[in-house]
Protein backbone atom coordinates (compact mmCIF):
# COMPACT_ATOMS: atom_id res chain seq x y z
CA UNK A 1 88.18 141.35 112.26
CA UNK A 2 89.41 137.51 113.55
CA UNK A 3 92.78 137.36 115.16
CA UNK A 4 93.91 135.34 112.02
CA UNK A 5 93.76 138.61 110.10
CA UNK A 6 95.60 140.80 112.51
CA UNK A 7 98.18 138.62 113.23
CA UNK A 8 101.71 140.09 112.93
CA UNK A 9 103.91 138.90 109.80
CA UNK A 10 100.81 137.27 108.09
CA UNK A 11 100.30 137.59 104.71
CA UNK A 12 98.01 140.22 103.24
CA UNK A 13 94.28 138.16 102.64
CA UNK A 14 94.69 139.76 98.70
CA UNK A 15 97.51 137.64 98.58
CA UNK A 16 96.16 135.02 99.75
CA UNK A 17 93.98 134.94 97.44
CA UNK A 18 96.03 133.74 94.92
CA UNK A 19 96.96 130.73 96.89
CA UNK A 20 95.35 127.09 97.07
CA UNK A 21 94.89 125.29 100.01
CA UNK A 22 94.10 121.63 99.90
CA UNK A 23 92.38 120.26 102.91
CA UNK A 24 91.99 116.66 103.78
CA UNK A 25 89.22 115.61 106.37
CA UNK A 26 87.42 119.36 105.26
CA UNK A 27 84.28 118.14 105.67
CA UNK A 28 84.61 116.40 109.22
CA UNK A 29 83.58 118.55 112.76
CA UNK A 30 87.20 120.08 112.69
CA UNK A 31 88.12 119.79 109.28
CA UNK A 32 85.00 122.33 108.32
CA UNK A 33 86.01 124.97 110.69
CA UNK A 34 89.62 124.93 108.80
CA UNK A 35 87.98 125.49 105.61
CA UNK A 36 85.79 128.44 106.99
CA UNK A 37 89.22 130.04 108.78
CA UNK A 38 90.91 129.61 105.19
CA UNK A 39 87.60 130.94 103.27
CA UNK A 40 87.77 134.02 105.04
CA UNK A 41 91.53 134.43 104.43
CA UNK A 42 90.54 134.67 100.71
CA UNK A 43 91.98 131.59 100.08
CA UNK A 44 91.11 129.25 97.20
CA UNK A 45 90.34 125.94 99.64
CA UNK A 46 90.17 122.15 97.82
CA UNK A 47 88.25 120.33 99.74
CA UNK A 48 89.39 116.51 99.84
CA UNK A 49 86.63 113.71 99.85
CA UNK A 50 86.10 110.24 99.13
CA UNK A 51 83.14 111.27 97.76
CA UNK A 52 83.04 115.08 97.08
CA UNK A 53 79.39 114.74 96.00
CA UNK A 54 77.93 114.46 99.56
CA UNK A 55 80.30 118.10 100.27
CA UNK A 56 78.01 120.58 101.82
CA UNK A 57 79.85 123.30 99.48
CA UNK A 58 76.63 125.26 100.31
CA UNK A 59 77.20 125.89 103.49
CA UNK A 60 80.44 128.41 103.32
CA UNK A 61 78.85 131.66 102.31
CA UNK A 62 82.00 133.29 100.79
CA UNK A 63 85.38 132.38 98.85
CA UNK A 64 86.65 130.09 96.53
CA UNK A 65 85.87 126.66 97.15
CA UNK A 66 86.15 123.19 95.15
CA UNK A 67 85.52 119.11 96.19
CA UNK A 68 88.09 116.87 94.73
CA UNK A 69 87.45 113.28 94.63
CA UNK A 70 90.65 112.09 96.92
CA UNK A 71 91.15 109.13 99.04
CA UNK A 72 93.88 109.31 101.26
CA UNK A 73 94.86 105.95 100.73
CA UNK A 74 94.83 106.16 96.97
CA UNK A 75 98.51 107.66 95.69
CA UNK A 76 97.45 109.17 92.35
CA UNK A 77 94.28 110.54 94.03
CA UNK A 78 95.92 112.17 96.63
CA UNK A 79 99.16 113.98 94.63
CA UNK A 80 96.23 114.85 91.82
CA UNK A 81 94.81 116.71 95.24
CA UNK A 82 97.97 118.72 96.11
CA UNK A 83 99.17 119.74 92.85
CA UNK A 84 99.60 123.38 92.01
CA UNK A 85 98.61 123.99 95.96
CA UNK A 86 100.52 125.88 97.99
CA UNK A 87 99.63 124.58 101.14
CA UNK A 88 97.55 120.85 102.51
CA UNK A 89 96.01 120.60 106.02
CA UNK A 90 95.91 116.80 107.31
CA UNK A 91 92.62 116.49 108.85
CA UNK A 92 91.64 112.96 108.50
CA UNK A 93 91.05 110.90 111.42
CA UNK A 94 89.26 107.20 112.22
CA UNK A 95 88.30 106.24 115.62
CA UNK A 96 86.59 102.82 114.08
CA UNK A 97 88.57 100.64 112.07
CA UNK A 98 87.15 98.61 109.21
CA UNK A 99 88.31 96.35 106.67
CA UNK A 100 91.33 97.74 105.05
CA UNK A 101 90.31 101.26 106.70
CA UNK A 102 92.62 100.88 109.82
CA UNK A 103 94.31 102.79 112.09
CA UNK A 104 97.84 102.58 110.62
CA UNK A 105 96.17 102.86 107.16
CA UNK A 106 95.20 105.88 108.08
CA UNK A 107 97.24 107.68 110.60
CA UNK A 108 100.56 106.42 109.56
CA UNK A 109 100.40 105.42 105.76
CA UNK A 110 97.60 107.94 104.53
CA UNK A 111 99.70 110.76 106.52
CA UNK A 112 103.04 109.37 104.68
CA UNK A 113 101.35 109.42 101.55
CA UNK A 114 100.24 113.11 101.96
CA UNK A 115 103.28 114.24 103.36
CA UNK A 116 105.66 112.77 100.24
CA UNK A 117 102.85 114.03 97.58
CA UNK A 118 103.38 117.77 99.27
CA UNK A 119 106.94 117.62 99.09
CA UNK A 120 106.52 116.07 95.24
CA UNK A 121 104.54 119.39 94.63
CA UNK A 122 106.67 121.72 96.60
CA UNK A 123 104.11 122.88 98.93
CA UNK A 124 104.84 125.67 100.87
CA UNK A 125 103.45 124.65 103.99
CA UNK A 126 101.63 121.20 105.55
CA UNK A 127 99.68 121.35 108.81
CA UNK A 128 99.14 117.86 110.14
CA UNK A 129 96.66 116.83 112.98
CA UNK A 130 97.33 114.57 115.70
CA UNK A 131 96.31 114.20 119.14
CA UNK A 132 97.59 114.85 123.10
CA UNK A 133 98.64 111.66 124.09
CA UNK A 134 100.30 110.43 120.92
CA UNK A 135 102.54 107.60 122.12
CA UNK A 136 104.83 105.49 119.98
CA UNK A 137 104.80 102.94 123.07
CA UNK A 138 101.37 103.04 124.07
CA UNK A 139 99.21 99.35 123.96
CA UNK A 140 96.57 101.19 122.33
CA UNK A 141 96.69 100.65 118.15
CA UNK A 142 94.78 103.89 117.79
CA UNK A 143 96.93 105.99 120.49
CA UNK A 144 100.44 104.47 118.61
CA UNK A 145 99.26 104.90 114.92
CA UNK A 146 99.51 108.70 116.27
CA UNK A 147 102.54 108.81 116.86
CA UNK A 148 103.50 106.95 114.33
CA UNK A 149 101.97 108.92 111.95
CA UNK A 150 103.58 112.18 113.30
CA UNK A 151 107.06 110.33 112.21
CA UNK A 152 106.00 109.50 109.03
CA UNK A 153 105.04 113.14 108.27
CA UNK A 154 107.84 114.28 109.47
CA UNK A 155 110.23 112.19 107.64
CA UNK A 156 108.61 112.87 104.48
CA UNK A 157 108.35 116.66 105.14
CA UNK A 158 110.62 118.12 107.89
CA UNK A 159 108.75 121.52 108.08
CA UNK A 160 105.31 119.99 108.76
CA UNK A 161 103.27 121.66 111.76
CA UNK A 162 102.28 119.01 113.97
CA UNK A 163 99.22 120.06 116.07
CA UNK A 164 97.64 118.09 118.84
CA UNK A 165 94.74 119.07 120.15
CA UNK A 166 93.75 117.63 123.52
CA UNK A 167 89.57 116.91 123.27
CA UNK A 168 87.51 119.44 121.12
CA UNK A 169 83.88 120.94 122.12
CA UNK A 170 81.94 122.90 119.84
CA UNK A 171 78.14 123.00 119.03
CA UNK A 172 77.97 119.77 116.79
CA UNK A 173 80.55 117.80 118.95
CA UNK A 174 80.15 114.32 119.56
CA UNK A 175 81.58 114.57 123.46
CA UNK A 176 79.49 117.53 124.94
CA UNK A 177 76.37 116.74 123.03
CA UNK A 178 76.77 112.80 124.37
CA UNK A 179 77.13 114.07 127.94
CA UNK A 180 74.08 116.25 127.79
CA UNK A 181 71.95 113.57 126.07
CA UNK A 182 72.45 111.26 129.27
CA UNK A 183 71.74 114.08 131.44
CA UNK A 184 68.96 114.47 130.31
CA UNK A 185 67.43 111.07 129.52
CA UNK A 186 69.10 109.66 132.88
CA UNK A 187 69.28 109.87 136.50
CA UNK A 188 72.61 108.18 136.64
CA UNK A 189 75.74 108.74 134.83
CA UNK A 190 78.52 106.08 134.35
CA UNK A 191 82.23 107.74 134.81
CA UNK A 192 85.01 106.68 133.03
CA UNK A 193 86.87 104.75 135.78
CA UNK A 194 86.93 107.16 139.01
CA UNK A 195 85.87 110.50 136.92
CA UNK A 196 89.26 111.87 138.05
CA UNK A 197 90.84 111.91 134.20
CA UNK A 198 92.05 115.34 133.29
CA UNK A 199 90.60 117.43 130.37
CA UNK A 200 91.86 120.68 128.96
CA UNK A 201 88.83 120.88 126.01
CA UNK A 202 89.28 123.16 123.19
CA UNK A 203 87.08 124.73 121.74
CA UNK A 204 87.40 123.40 117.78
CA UNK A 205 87.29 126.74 116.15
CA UNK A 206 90.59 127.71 118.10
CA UNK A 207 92.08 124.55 117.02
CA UNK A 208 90.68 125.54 113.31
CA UNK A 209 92.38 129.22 113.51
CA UNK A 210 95.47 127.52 114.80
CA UNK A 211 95.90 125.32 111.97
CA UNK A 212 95.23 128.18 109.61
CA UNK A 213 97.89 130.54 111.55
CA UNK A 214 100.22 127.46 111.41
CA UNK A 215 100.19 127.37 107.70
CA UNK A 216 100.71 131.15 107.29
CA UNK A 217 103.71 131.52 109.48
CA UNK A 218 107.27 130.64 108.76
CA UNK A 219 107.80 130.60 112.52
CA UNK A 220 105.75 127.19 112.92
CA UNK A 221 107.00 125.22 110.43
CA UNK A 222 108.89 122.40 111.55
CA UNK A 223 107.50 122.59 115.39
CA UNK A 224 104.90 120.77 117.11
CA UNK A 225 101.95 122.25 119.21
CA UNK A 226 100.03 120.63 122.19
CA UNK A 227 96.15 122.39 121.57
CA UNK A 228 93.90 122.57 125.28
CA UNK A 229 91.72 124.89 126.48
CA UNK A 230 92.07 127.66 128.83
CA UNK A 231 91.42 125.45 131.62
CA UNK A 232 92.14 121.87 133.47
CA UNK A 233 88.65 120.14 134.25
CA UNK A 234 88.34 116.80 135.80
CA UNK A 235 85.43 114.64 134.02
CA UNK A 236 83.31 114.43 136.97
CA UNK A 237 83.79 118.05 137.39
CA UNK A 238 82.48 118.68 133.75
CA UNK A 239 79.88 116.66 134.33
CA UNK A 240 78.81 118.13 137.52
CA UNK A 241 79.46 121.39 135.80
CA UNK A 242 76.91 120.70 132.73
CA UNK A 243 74.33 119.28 134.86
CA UNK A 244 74.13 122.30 137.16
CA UNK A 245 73.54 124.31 134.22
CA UNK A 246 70.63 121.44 133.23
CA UNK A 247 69.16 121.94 136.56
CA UNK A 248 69.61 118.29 137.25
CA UNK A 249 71.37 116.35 140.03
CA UNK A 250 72.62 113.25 138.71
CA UNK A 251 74.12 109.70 140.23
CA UNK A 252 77.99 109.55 139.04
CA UNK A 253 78.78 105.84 139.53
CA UNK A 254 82.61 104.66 138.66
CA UNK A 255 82.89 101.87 136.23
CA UNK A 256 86.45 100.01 135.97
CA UNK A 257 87.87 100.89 131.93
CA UNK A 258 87.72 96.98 131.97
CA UNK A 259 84.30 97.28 131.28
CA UNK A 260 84.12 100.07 129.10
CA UNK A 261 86.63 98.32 127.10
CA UNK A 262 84.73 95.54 126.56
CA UNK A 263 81.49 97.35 126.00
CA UNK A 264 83.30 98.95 123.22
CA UNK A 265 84.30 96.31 121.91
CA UNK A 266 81.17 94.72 121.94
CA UNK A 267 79.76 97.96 120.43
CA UNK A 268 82.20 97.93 117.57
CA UNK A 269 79.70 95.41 115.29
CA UNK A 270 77.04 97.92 115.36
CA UNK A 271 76.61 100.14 112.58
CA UNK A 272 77.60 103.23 114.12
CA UNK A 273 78.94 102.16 117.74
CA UNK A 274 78.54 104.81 120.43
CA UNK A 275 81.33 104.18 121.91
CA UNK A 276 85.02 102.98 120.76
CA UNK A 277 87.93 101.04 122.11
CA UNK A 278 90.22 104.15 120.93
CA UNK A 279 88.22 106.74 122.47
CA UNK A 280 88.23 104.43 126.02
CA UNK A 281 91.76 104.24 125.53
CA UNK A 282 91.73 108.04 125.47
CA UNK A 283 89.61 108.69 128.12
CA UNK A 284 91.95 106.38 130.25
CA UNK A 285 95.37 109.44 130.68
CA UNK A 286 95.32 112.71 130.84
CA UNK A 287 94.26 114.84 128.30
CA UNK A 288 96.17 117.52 128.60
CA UNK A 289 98.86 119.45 127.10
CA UNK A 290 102.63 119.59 128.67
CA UNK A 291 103.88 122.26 130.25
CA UNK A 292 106.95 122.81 128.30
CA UNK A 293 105.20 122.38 124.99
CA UNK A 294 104.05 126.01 122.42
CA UNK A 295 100.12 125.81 122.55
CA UNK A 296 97.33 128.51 121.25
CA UNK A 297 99.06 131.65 122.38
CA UNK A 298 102.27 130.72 120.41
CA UNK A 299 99.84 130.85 117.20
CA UNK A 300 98.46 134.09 118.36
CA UNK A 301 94.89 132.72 119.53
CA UNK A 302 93.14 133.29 122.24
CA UNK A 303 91.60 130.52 124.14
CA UNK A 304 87.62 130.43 124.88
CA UNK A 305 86.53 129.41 127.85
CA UNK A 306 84.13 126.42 128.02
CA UNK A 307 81.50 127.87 130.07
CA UNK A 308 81.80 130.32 127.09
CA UNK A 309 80.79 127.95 124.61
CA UNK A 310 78.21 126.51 127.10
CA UNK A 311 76.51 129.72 127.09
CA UNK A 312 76.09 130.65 123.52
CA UNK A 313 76.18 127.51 121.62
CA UNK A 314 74.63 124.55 123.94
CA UNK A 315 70.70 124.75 124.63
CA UNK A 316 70.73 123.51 127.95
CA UNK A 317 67.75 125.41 129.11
């Protein structure tokens, strides 16, 4: 039995199972794992796509589960998406912008538009997902549409959860898997700047059992929760740490984020860019959550190591 089902003060799952959950982003790396933690709640789940035909409904083994055709940026869509729910995860996020798809489209305007459709409906409960590092001041668009976004939800609907998760690792991640590719292909490894930026990685189905804990207990509405790992890593460190386990000995050699910033820019007219100006931007502070801030253990999960996760669900053999 998963912590979410022991938890103290939760709802029974056979009442649960009377209750809707609408998740936007549910078919994205994290947004996936929220609709599994939900599933096994006994919770009917919506799941919220642009184009609910390419939804994997297949893979979820068990429960209740719909697509809905529901594009945050379309009003009607969205409040057609939320009605008779009880509860709406936020789980939508854009690292590229494109056309009209931008970061304050998004982030701030999509997360308005959610938040005023769930009060419209009288939701019960709205978990919204930002980021560590979300910074009304920073230069970075992607960084301030955050923040931005967080006071949009929260204007709109004062009880919101606001969880920000500092980076996320899990088997089908786009920053572990990246790291390991070079590995292997390549003697030498380019750090971000010195290598000396500070990681806390979660592991993304913690951050998906959070969010579902978040919705199910009064306690969290309204409050806002940094998400890291059990432990502070340096990114040379990780990468030292993941090549040892590769057998290999690689060449870390410093590049200035001038560079990487305009590689990503340069990289932004490819189809599907490798890298991105907002995830340089991240990579450039501390990711890590503050010390006076409620994290996993104030939602009742437990944090998994990342050598964990190494172990069972990377082949680096």
């Amino acid at each position: 039995m998963s912590a979410a089902e022991t938890r103290p003060g939760d709802a029974s799952v056979a009442k649960r199972a009377s209750r809707v959950a609408t998740v936007f982003g549910g078919t994205g790396f994290l947004g996936r794992r929220i609709v599994g933690q939900l599933l096994e709640q006994g919770c009917h789940v919506r799941v919220a796509a642009r184009h609910p035909g390419r939804t994997d409904l297949d893979s979820f083994a068990s429960g209740k589960i719909e697509a809905v055709e529901a594009d945050i940026l379309d009003d009607v869509a969205v409040a057609r998406a939320v009605q008779g729910a009880s509860f709406a995860v936020n789980a939508v996020s854009l690292y590229l912008e494109s056309g009209d798809t931008t970061y304050n489209a998004i982030h701030v305007e999509g997360a308005r538009r959610l938040a005023m459709a769930a009060t419209a409906a009288g939701l019960g409960g709205l978990v919204h997902l930002s980021g560590i590092g979300a910074d009304a001041s920073s230069r970075s668009p992607y960084i301030r549409s955050r923040a931005d976004g967080e006071m949009a939800v929260r204007a709109a609907f004062p009880d919101a959860t606001i969880l920000r998760p500092s980076v996320m690792f899990g088997a089908d991640d786009a920053f572990l898997n990246t790291l390991i590719r070079i590995l292997r292909l390549s003697p030498v490894v380019p750090l971000f700047g010195d290598g000396r930026t500070r990681l806390r990685p979660a592991f993304v189905g913690d951050v998906a059992q959070a969010a579902v804990h978040a919705l199910f207990d009064p306690s969290a509405r309204g409050r806002v929760y940094e998400i890291g790992g059990p432990e502070d890593i340096e990114y040379r460190e990780l990468i030292a740490r993941i090549a040892n386990r590769l057998g290999k000995r690689p060449i870390m050699v410093p590049v200035p984020f001038a560079i990487w910033h305009a590689l990503a820019w340069t990289a932004a007219a490819l189809p599907s860019p490798p890298l991105t100006t907002a995830q340089v931007a991240l990579m450039a502070r501390d990711n890590i959550p503050a010390q006076d801030m409620p994290g996993l253990r104030d939602l009742g999960v437990d944090t998994t190591p990342i050598d964990e996760i190494l172990e069972n669900d990377f082949a680096l053999g």
